[in-house]
C-alpha atoms as a PDB file:
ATOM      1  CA  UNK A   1      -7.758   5.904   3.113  1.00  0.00           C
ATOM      2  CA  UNK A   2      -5.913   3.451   0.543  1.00  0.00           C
ATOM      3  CA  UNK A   3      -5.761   4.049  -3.541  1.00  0.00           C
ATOM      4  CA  UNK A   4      -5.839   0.875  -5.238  1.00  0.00           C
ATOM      5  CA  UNK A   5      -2.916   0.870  -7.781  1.00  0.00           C
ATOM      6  CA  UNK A   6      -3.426  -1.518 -11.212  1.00  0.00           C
ATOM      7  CA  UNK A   7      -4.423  -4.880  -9.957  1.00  0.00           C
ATOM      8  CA  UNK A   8      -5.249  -3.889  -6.480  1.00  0.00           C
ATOM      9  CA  UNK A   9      -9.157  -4.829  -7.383  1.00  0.00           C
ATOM     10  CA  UNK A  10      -9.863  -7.791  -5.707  1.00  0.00           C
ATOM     11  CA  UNK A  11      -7.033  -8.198  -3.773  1.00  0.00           C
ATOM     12  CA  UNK A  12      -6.796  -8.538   0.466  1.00  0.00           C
ATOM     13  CA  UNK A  13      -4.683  -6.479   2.021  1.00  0.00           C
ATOM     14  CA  UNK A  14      -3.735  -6.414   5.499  1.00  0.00           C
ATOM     15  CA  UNK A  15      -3.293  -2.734   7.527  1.00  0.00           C
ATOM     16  CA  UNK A  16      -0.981  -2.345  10.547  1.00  0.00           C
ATOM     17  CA  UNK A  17      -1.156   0.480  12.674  1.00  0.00           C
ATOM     18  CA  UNK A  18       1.009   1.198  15.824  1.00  0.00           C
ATOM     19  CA  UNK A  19       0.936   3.897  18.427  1.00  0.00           C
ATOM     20  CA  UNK A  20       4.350   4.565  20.344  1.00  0.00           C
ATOM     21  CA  UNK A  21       4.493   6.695  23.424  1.00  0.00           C
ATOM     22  CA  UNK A  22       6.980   9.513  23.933  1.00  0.00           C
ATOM     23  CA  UNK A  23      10.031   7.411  25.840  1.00  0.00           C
ATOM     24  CA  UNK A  24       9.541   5.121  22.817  1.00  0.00           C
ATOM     25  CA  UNK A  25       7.664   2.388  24.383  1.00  0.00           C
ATOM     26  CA  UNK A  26       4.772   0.574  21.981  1.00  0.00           C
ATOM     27  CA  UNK A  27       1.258   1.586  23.692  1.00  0.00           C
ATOM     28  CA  UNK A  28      -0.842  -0.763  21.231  1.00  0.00           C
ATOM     29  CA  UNK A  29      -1.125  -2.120  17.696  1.00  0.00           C
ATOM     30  CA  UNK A  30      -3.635  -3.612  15.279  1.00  0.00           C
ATOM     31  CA  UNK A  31      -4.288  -5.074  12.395  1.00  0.00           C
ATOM     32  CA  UNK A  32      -7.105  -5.443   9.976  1.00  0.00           C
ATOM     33  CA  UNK A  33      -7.633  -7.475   6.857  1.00  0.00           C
ATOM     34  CA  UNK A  34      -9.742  -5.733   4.066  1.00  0.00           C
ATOM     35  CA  UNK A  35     -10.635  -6.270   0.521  1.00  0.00           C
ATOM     36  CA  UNK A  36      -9.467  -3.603  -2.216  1.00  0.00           C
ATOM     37  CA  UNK A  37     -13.454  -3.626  -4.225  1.00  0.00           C
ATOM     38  CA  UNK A  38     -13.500   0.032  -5.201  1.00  0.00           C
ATOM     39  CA  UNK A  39     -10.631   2.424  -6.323  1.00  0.00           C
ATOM     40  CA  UNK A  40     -10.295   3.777  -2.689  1.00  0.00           C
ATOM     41  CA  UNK A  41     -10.991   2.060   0.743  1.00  0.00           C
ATOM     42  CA  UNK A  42     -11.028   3.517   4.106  1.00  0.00           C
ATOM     43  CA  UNK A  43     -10.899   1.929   7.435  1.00  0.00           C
ATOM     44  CA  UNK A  44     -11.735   3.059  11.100  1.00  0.00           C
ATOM     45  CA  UNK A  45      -9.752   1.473  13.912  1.00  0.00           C
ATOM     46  CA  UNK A  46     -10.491   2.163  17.121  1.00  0.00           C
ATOM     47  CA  UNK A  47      -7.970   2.466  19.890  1.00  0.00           C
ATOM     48  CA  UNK A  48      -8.690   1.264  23.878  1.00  0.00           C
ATOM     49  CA  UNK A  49      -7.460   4.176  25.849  1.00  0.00           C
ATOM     50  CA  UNK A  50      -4.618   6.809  25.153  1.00  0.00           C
ATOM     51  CA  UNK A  51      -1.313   7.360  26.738  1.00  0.00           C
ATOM     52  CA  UNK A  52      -1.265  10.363  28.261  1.00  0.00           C
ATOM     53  CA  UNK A  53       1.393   9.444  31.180  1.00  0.00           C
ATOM     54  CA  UNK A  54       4.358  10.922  29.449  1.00  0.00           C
ATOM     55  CA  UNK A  55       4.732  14.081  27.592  1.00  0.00           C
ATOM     56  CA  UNK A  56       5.931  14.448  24.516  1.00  0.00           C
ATOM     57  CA  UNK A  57       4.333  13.351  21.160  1.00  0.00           C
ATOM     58  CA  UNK A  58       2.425  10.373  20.644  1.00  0.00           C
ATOM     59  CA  UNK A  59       3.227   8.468  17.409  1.00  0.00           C
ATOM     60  CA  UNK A  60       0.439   6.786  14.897  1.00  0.00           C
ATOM     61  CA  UNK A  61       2.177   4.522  12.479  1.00  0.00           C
ATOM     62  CA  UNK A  62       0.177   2.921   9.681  1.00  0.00           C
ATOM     63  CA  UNK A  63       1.197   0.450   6.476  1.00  0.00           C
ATOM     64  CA  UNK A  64      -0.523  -1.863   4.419  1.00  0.00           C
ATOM     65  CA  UNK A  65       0.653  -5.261   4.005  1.00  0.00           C
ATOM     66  CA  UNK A  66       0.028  -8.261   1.570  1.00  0.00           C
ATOM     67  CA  UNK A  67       0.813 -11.651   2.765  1.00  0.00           C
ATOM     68  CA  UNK A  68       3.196 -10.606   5.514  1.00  0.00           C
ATOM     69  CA  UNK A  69       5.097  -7.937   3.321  1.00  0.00           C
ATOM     70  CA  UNK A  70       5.285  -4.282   3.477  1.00  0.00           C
ATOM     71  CA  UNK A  71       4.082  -2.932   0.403  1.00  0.00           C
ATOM     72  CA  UNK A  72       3.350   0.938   1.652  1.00  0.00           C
ATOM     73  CA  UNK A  73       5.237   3.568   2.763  1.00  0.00           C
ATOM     74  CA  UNK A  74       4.776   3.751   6.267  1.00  0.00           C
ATOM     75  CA  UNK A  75       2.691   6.443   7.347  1.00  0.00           C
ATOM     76  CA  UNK A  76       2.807   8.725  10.684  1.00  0.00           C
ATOM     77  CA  UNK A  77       1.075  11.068  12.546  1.00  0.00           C
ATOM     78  CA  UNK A  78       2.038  13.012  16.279  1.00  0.00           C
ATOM     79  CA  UNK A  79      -0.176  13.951  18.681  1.00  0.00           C
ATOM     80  CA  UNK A  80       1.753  16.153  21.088  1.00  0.00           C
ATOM     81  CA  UNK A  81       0.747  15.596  25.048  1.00  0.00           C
ATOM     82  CA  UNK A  82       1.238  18.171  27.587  1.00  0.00           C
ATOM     83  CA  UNK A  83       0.526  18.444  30.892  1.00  0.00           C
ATOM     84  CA  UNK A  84      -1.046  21.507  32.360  1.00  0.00           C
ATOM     85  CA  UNK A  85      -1.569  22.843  35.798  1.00  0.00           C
ATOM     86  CA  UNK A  86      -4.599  24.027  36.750  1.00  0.00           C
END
């Protein structure tokens, strides 16, 4: 979810997200363009699959752009994969 700041209304933004597997190697990305129209927006992306190959932890990445600039922090989230023995 994304706060519009003053003079966000209106605007397109662009979000970014990135998923990294545990030896560091970029699993997927995407991006999706969106229109700031209420204080708050929140978007859904879907992601093909999940690497599971490797242990470790799995790192989300997500910013929010504006032309082809950075204008977020960039955000993360870890998803820890371990593999079990039955």
């Amino acid at each position: 979810m994304w706060k519009a700041e003053d003079g966000d209304l209106g605007k397109t933004f662009t979000q970014k997200t990135a998923i990294t597997t545990p030896d560091g190697k970029e699993f997927g990305n995407a991006s999706e363009d969106f229109t700031m129209k209420l204080v708050s927006h929140s978007l859904i992306t879907d992601v093909f699959g999940f690497p599971v190959g490797v242990e470790g932890d799995v790192v989300m990445t997500a910013w929010v752009e504006i032309g082809s600039k950075r204008i977020t922090e960039i955000r993360k989230s870890e998803i820890n994969v371990a593999h079990h023995k039955p």
